[in-house]
N, C-alpha and C. Protein backbone atom coordinates (compact mmCIF):
# COMPACT_ATOMS: atom_id res chain seq x y z
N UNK A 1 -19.16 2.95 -10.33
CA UNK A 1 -18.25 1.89 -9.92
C UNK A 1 -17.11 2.51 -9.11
N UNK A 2 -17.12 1.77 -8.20
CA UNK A 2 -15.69 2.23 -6.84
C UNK A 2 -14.57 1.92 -8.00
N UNK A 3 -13.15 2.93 -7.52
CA UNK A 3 -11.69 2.51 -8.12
C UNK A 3 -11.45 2.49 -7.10
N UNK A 4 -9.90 1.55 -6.75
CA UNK A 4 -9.41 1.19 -5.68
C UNK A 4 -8.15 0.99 -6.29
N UNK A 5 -6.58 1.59 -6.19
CA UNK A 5 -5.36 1.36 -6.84
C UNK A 5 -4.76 0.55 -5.73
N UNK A 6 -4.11 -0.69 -5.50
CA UNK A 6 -3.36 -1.06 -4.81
C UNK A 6 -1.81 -1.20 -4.94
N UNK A 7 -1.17 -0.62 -4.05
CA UNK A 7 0.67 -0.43 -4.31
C UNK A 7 1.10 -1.26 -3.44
N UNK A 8 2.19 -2.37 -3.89
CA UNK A 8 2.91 -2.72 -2.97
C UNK A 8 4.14 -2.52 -3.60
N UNK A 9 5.27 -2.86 -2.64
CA UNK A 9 6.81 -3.24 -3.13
C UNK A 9 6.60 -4.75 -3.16
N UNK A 10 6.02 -5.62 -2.50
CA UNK A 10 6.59 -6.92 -2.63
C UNK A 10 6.41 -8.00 -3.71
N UNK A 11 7.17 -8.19 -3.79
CA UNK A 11 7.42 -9.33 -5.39
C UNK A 11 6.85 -10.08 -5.15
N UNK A 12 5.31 -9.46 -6.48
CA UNK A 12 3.79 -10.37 -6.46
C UNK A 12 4.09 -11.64 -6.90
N UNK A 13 5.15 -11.78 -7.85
CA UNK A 13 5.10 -13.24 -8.48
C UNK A 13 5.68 -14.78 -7.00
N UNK A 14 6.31 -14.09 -5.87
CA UNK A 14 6.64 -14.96 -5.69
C UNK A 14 5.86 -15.10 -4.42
N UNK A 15 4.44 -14.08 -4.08
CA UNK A 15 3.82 -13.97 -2.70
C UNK A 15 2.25 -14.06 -2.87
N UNK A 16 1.55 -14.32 -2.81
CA UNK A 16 -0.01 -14.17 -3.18
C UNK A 16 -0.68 -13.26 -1.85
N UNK A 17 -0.07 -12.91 -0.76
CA UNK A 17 -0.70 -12.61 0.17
C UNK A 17 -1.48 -11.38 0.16
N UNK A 18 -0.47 -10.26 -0.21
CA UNK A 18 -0.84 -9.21 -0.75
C UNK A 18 -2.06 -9.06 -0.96
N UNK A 19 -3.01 -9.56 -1.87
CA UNK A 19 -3.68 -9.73 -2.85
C UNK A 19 -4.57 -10.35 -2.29
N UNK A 20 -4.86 -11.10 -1.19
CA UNK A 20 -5.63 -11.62 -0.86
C UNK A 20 -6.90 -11.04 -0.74
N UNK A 21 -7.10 -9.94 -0.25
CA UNK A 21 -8.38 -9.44 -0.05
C UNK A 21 -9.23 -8.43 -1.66
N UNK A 22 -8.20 -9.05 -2.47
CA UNK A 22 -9.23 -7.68 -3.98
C UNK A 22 -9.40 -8.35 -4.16
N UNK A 23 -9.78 -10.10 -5.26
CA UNK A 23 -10.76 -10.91 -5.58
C UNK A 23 -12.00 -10.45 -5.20
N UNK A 24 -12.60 -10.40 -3.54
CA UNK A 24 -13.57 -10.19 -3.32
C UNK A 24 -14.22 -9.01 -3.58
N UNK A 25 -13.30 -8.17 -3.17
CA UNK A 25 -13.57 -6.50 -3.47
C UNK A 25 -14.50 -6.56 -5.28
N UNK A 26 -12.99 -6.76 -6.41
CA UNK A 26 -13.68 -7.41 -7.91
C UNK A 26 -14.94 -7.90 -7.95
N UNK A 27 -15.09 -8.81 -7.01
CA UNK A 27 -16.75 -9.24 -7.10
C UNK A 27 -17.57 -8.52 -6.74
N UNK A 28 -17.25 -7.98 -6.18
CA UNK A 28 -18.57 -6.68 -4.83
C UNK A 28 -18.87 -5.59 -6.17
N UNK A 29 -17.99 -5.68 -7.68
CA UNK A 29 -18.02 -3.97 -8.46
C UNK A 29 -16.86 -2.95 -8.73
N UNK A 30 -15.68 -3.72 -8.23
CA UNK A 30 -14.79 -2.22 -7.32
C UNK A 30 -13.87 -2.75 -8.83
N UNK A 31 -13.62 -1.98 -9.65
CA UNK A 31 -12.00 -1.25 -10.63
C UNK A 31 -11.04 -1.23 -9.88
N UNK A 32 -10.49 -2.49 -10.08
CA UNK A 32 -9.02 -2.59 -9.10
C UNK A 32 -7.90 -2.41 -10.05
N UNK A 33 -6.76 -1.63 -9.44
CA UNK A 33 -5.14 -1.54 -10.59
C UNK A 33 -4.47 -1.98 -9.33
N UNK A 34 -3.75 -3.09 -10.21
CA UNK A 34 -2.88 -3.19 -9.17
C UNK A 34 -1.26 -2.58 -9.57
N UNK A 35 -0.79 -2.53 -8.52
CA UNK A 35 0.60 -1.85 -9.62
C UNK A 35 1.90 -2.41 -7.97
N UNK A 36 3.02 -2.90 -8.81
CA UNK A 36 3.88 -3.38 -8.16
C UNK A 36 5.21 -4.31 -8.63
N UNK A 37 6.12 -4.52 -8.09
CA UNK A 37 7.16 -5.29 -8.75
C UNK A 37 6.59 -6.64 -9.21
N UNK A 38 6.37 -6.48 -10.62
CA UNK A 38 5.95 -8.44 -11.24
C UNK A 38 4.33 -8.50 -10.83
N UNK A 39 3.82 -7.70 -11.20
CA UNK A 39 2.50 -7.08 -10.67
C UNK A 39 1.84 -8.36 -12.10
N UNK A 40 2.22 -8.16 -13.12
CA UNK A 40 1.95 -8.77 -14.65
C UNK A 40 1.79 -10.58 -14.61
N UNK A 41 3.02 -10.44 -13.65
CA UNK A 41 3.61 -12.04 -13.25
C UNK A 41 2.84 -12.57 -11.98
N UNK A 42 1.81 -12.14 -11.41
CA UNK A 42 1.95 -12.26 -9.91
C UNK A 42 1.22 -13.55 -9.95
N UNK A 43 1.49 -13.99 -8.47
CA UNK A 43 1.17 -15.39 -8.20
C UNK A 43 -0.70 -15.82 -8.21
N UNK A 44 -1.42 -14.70 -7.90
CA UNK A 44 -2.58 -14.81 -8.09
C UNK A 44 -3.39 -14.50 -9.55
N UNK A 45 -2.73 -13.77 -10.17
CA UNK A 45 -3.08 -13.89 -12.07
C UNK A 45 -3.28 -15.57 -11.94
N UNK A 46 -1.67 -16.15 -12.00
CA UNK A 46 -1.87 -17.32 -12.30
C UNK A 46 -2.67 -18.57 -11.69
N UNK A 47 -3.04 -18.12 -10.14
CA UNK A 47 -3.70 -19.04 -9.78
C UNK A 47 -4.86 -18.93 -9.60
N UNK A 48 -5.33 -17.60 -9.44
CA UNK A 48 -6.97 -17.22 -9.25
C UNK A 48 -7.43 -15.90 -9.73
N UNK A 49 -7.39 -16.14 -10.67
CA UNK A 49 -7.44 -14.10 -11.84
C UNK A 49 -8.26 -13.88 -11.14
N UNK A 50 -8.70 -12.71 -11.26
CA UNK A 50 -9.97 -11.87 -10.86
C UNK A 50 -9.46 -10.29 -11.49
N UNK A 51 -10.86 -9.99 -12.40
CA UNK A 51 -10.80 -8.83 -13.33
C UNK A 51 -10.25 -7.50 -12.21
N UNK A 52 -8.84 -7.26 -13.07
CA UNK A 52 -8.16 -6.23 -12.86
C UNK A 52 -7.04 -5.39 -13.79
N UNK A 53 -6.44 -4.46 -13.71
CA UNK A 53 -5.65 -3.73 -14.31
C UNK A 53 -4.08 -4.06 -13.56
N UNK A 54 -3.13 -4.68 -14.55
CA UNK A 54 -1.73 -4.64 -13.21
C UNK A 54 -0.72 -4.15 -14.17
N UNK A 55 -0.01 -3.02 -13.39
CA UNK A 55 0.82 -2.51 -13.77
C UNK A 55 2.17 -2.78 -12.70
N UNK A 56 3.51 -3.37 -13.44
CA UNK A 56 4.72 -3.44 -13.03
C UNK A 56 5.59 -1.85 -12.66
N UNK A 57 6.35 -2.20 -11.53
CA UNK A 57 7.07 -1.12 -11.25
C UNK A 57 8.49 -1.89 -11.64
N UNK A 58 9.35 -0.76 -12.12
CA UNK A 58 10.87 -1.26 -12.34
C UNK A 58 11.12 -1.87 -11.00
N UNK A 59 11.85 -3.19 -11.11
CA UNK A 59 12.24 -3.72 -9.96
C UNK A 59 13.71 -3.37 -9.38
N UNK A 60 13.74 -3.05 -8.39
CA UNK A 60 15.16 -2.61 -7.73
C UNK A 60 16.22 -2.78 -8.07
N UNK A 61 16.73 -4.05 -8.93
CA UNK A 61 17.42 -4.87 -9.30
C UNK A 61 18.03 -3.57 -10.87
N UNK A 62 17.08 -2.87 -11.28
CA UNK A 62 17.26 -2.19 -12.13
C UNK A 62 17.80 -0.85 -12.46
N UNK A 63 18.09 -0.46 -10.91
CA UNK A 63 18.36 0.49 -10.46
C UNK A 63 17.32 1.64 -9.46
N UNK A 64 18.22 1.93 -8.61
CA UNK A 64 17.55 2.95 -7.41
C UNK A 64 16.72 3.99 -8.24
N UNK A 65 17.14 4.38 -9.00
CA UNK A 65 16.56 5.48 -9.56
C UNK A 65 15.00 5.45 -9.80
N UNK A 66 15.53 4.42 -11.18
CA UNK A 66 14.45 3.59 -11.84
C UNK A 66 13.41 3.94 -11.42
N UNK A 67 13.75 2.30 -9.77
CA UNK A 67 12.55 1.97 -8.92
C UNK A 67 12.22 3.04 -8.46
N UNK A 68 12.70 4.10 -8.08
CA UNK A 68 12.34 5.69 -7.35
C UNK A 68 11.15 6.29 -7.84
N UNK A 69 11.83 6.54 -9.33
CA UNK A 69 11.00 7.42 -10.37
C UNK A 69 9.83 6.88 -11.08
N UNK A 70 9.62 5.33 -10.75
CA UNK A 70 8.57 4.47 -11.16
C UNK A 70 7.06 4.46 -10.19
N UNK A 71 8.03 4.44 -8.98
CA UNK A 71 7.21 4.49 -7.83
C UNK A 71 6.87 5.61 -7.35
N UNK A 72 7.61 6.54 -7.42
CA UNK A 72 6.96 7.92 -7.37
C UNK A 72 6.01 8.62 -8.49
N UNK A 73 5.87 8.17 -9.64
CA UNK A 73 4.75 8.10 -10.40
C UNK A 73 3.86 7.57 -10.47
N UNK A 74 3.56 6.53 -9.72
CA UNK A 74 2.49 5.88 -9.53
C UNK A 74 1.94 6.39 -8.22
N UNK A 75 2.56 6.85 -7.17
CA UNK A 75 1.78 7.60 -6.08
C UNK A 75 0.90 9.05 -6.75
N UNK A 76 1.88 9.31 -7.31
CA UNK A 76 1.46 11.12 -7.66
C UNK A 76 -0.09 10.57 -8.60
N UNK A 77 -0.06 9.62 -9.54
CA UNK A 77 -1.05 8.87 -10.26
C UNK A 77 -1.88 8.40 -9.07
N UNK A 78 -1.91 8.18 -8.42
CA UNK A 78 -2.85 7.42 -6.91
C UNK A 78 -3.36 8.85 -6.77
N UNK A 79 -2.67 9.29 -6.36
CA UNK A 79 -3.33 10.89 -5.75
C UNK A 79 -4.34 11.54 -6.53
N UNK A 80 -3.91 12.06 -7.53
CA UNK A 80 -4.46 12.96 -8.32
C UNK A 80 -5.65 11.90 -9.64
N UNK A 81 -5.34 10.59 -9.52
CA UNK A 81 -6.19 9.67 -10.64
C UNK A 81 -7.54 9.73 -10.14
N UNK A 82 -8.20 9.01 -11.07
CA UNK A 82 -9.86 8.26 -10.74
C UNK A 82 -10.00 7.70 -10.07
N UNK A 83 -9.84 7.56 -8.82
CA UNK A 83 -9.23 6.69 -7.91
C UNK A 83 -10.03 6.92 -6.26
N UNK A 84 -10.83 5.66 -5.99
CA UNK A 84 -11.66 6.25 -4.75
C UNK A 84 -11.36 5.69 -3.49
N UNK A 85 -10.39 4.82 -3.52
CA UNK A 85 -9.48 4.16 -2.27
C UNK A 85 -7.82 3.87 -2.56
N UNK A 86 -7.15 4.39 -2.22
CA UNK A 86 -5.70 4.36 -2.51
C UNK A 86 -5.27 3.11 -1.38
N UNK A 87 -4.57 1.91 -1.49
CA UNK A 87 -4.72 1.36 -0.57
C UNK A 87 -2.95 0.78 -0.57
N UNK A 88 -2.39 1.41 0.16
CA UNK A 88 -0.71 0.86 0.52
C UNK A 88 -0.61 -0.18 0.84
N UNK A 89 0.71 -1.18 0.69
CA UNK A 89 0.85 -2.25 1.32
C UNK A 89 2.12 -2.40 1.82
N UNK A 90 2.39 -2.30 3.07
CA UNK A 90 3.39 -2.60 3.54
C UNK A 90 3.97 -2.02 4.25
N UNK A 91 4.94 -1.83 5.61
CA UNK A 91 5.43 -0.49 5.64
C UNK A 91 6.89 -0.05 5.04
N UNK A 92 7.55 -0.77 4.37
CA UNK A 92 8.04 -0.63 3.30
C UNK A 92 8.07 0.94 2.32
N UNK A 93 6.94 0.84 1.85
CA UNK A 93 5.86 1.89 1.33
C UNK A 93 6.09 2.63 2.18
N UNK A 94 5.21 2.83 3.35
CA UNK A 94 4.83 3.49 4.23
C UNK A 94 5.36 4.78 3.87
N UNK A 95 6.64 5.02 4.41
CA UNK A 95 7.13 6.01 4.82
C UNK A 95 7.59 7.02 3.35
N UNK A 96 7.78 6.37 1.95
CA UNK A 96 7.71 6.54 0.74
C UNK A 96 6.49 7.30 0.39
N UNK A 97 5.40 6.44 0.80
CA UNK A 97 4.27 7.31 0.38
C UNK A 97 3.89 8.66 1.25
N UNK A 98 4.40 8.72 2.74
CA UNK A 98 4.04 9.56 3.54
C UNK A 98 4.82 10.81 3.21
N UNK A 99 5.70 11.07 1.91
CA UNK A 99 6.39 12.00 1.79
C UNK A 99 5.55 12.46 0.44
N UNK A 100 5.26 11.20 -0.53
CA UNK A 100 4.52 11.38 -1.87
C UNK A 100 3.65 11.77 -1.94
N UNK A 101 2.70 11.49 -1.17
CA UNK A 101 1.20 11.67 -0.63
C UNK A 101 1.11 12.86 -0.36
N UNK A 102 2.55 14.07 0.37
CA UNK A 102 1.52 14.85 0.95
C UNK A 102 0.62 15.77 0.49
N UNK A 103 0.04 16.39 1.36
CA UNK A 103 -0.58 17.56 0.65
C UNK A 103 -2.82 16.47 0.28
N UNK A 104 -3.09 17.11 -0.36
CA UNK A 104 -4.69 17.03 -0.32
C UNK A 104 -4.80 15.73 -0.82
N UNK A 105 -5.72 14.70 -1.09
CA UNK A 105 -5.96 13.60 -1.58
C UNK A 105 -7.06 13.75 -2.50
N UNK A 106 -7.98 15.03 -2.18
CA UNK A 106 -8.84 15.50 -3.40
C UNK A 106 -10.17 14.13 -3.05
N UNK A 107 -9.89 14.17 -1.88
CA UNK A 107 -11.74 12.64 -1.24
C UNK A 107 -11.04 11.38 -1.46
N UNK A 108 -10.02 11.51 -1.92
CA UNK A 108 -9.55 9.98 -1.55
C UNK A 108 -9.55 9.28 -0.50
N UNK A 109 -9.63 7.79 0.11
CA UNK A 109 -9.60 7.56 1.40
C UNK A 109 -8.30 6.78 1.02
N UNK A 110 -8.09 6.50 2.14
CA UNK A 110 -6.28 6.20 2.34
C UNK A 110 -6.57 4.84 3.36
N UNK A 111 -5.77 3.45 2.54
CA UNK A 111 -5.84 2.59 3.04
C UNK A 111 -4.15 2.09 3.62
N UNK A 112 -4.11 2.09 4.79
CA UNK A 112 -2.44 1.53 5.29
C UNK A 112 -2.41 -0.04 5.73
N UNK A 113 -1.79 -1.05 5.17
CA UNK A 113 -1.83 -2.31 5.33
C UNK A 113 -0.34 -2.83 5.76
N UNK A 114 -0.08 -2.90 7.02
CA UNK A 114 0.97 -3.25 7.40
C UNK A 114 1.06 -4.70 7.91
N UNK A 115 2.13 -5.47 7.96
CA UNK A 115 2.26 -6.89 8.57
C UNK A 115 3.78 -6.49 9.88
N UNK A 116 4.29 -5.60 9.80
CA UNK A 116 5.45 -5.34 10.75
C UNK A 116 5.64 -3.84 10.68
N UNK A 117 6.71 -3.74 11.50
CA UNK A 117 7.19 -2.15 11.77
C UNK A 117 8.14 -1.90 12.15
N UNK A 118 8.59 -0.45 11.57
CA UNK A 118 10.06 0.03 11.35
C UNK A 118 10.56 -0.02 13.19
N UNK A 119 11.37 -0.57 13.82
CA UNK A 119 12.14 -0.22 14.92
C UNK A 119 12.12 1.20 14.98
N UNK A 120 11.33 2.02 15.39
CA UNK A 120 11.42 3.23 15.89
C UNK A 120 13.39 3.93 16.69
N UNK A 121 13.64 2.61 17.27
CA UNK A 121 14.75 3.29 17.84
C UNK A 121 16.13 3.30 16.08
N UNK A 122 15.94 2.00 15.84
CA UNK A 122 17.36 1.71 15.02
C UNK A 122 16.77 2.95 13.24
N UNK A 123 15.26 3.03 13.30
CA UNK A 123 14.85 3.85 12.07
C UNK A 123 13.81 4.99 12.34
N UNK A 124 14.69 6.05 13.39
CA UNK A 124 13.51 7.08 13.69
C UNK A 124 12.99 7.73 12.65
N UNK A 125 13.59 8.40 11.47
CA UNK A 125 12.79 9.65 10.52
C UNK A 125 11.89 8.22 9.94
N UNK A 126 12.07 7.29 9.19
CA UNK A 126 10.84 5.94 8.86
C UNK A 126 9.78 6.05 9.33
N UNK A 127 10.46 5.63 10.79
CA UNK A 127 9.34 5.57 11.65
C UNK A 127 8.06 6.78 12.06
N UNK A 128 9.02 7.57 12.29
CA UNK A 128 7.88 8.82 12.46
C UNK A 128 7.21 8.95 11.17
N UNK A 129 8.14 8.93 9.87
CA UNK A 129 6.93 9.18 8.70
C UNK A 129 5.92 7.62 8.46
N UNK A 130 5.68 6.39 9.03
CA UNK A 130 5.06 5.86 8.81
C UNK A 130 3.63 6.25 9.78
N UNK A 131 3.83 6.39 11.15
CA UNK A 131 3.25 7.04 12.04
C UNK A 131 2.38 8.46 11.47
N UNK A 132 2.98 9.21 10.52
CA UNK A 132 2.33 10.10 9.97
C UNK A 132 1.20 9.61 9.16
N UNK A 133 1.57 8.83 7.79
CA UNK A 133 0.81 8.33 7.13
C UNK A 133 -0.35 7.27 7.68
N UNK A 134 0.24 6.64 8.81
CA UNK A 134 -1.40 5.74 9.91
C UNK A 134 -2.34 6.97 10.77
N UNK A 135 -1.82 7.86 10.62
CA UNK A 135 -2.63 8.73 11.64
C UNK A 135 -3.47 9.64 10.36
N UNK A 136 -2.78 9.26 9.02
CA UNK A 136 -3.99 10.17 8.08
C UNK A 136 -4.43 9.29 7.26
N UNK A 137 -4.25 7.68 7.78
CA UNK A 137 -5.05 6.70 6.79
C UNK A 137 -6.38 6.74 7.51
N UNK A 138 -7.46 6.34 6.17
CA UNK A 138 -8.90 6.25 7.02
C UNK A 138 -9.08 5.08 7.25
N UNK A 139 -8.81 3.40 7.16
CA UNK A 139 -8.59 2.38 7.85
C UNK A 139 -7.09 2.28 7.42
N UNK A 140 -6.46 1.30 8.97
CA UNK A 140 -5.45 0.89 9.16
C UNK A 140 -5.37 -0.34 9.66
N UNK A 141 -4.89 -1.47 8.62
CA UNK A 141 -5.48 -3.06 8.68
C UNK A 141 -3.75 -3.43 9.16
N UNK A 142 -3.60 -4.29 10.62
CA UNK A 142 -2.29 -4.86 10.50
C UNK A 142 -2.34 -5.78 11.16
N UNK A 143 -1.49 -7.35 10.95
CA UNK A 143 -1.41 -8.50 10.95
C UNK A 143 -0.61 -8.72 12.49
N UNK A 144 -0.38 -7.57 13.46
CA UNK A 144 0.84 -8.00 14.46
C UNK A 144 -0.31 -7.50 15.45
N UNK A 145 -0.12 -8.49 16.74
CA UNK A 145 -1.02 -8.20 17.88
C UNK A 145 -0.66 -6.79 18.31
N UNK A 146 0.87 -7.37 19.20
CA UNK A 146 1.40 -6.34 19.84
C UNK A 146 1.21 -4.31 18.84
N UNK A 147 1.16 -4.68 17.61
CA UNK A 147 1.56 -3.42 17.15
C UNK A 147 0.18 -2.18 17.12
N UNK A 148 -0.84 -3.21 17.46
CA UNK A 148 -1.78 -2.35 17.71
C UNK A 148 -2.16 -1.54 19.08
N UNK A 149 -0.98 -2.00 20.26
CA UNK A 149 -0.65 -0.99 21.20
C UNK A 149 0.09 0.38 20.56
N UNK A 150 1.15 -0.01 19.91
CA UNK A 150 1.80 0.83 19.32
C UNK A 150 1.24 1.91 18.66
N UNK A 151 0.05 1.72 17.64
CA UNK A 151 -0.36 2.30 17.03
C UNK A 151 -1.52 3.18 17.50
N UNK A 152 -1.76 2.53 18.88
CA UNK A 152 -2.55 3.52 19.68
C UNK A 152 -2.45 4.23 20.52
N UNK A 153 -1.31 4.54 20.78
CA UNK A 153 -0.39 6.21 21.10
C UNK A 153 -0.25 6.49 20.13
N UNK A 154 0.02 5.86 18.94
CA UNK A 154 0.37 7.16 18.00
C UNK A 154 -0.85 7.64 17.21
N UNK A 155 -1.67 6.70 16.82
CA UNK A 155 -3.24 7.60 16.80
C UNK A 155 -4.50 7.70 17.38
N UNK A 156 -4.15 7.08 18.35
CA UNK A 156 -5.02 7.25 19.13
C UNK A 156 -6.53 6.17 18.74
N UNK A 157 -6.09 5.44 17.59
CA UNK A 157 -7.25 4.91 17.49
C UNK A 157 -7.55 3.75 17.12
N UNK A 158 -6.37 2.84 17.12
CA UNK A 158 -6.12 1.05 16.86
C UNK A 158 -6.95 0.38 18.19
N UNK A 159 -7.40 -0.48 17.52
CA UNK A 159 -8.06 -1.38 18.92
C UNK A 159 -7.35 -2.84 18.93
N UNK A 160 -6.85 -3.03 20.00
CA UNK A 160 -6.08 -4.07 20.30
C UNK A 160 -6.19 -5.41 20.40
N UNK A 161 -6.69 -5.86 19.03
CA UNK A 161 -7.26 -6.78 18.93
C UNK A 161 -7.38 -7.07 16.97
């Protein structure tokens, strides 16, 4: 059986989007964890379960630290776990995980799921570390036309469309 851990930051209870695509995955076989702020609470538990594992991250609200040391344990756990698709959400993340992540993945494949992107000019070190982490994800799924120009100078391998 495939594992597949999915991380987001965004507050599952009040967004279902996220989430949209593991239901199906669940059906196909795949051991999904999900792990995220209200991950327990999220809007798709309640409206359309589908067999999974969800683990909450301290929410921000609780302190920087907290959320830091919560979320940085759950990457280092992504990395080194049972785990056969690591799949990010957001670029939020992004640049978080592109520092957590580094180093070997041990055959993991690396999933980057973005819907927007850091202003390169107003957030250069972000930006360049999100750019890092799309150029060592093995798919890179994102919701913005334009950004798949973007993303193809920087890896050379988004198709614009």
């Amino acid at each position: 059986m495939k594992r597949l851990i999915f991380l987001s930051l965004q507050d599952l209870s009040r967004c279902p989007f996220p989430e949209l695509a593991l239901p199906a995955l669940s059906r196909r076989g795949w051991a999904i964890d999900v792990v995220g702020p209200a991950a327990k609470n999220s809007v798709m538990e309640r409206v359309r379960p589908y067999p999974c594992h969800r683990h909450d991250i301290p929410a921000l609200s609780r302190g920087r630290l907290a959320f830091e040391w919560g979320l940085f344990r759950w990457l280092q756990r992504a990395r080194t776990g049972p785990f056969d698709v690591i799949y990010i959400h957001s670029n939020v993340l992004a640049f978080r995980a592109a520092l957590r992540l580094a180093g070997p993945l041990f055959g993991k494949r690396l999933l980057y799921h973005a819907h927007d992107f850091l202003d390169p000019i107003d957030h250069r070190i972000h930006a360049w570390l999100e750019k890092r982490l799309a150029r060592r994800a093995a798919y890179h799924l994102n919701g913005e036309f334009h950004r798949a120009y973007i993303d193809q100078r920087a890896t050379g391998s988004a198709l614009p469309f």
